[in-house]
Protein backbone atom coordinates (compact mmCIF):
# COMPACT_ATOMS: atom_id res chain seq x y z
CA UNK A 1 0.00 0.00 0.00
CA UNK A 2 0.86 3.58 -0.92
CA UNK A 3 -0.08 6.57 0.78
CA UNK A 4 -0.05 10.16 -0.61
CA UNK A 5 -0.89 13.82 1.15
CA UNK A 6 -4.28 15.81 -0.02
CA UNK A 7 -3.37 19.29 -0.46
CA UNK A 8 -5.81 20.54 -2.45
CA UNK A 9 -6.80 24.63 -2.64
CA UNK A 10 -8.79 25.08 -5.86
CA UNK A 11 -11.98 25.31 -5.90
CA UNK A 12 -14.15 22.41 -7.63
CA UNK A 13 -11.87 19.51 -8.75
CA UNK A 14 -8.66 19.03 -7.31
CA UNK A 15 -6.67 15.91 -8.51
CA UNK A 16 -5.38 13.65 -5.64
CA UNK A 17 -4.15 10.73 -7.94
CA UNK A 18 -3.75 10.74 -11.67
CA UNK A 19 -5.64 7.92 -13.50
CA UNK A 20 -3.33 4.72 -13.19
CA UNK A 21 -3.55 2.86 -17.05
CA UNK A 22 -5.41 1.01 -19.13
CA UNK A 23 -7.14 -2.28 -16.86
CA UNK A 24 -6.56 -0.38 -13.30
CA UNK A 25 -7.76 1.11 -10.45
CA UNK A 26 -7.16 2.67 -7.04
CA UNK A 27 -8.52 1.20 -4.33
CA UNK A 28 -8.27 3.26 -1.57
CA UNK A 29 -7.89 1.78 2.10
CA UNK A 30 -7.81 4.58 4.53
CA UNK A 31 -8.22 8.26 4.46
CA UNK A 32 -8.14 11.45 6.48
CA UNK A 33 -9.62 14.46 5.62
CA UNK A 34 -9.46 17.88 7.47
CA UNK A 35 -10.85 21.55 5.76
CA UNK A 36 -8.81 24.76 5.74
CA UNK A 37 -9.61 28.18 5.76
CA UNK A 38 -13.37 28.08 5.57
CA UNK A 39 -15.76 25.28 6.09
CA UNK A 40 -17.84 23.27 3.41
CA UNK A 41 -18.10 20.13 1.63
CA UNK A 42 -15.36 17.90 0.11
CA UNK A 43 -16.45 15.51 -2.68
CA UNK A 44 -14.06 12.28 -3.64
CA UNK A 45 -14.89 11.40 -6.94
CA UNK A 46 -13.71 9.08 -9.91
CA UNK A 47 -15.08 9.63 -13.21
CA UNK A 48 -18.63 10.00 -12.52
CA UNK A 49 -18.83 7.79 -9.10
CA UNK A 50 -19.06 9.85 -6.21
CA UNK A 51 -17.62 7.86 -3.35
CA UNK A 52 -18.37 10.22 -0.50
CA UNK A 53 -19.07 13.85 0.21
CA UNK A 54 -17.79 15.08 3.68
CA UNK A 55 -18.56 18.31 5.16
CA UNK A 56 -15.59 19.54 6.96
CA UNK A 57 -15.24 22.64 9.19
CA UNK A 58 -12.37 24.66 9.91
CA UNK A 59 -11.42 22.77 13.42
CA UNK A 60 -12.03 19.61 12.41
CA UNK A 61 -12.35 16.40 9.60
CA UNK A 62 -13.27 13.14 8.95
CA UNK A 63 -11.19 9.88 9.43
CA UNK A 64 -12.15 6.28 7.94
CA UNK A 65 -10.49 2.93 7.67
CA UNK A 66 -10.86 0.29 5.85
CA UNK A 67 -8.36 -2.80 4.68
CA UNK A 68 -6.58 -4.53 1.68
CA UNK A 69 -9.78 -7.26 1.77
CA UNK A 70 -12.20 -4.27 2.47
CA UNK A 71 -11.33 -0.99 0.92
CA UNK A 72 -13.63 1.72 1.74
CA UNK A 73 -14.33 2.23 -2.23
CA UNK A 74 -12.64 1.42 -5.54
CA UNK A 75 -12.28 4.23 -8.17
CA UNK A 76 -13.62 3.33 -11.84
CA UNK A 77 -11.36 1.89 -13.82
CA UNK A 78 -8.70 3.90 -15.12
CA UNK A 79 -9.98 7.20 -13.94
CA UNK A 80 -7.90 9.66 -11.17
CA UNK A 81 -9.36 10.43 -7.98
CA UNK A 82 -10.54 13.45 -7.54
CA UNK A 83 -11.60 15.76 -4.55
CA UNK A 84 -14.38 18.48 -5.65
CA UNK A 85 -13.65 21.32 -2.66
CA UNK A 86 -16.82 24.16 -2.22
CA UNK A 87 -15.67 27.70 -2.87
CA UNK A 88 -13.26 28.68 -0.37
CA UNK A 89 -12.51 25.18 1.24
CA UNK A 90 -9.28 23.92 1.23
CA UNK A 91 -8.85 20.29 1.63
CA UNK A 92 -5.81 18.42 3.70
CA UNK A 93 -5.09 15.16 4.66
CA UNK A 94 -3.67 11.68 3.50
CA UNK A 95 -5.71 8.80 1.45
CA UNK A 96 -4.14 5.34 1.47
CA UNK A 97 -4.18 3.41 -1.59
CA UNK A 98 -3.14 0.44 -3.76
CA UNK A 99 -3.79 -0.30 -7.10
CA UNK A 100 -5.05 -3.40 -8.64
């Protein structure tokens, strides 16, 4: 497993991981998610799957966990994964992922 920091300060979509070929897909195991700046909602997205929308606030964040045998989602196939941020969030944190 590979993990990677979220720092993401656009608003709407703010690539976490890029698409990973032809046949693949991340599967993401664990993530953490805190807002900056302002609060509002943080979408993770792949292609047109939305895997979870978490509204974060400027003093806290969301946590989840999942394993290798149970990931908490698996991105569409050969698409990046994406977090859509509301105007004037700013989205930190670290996602946990392999791909298979």
């Amino acid at each position: 497993m590979a993990s990677i920091n979220v720092s993401a300060a656009n608003d709407g979509d703010n690539t976490i991981l890029a698409a990973p070929g032809a046949g693949l897909a991340i599967v993401v195991t664990n993530l953490v998610l805190t807002g900056q700046t302002t609060a509002g909602s943080a979408i993770l997205k792949s292609g047109s799957t939305t895997h979870g929308t978490f509204s974060l606030g400027t003093s806290g964040g969301v946590s989840s966990d999942g394993t290798e045998r149970v990931p908490l989602f698996t991105c569409e196939p050969n698409q990046a994964l994406v977090v859509n941020n509301s105007a004037g969030l700013d989205t930190q944190g670290m996602i946990v992922y392999g791909v298979a």
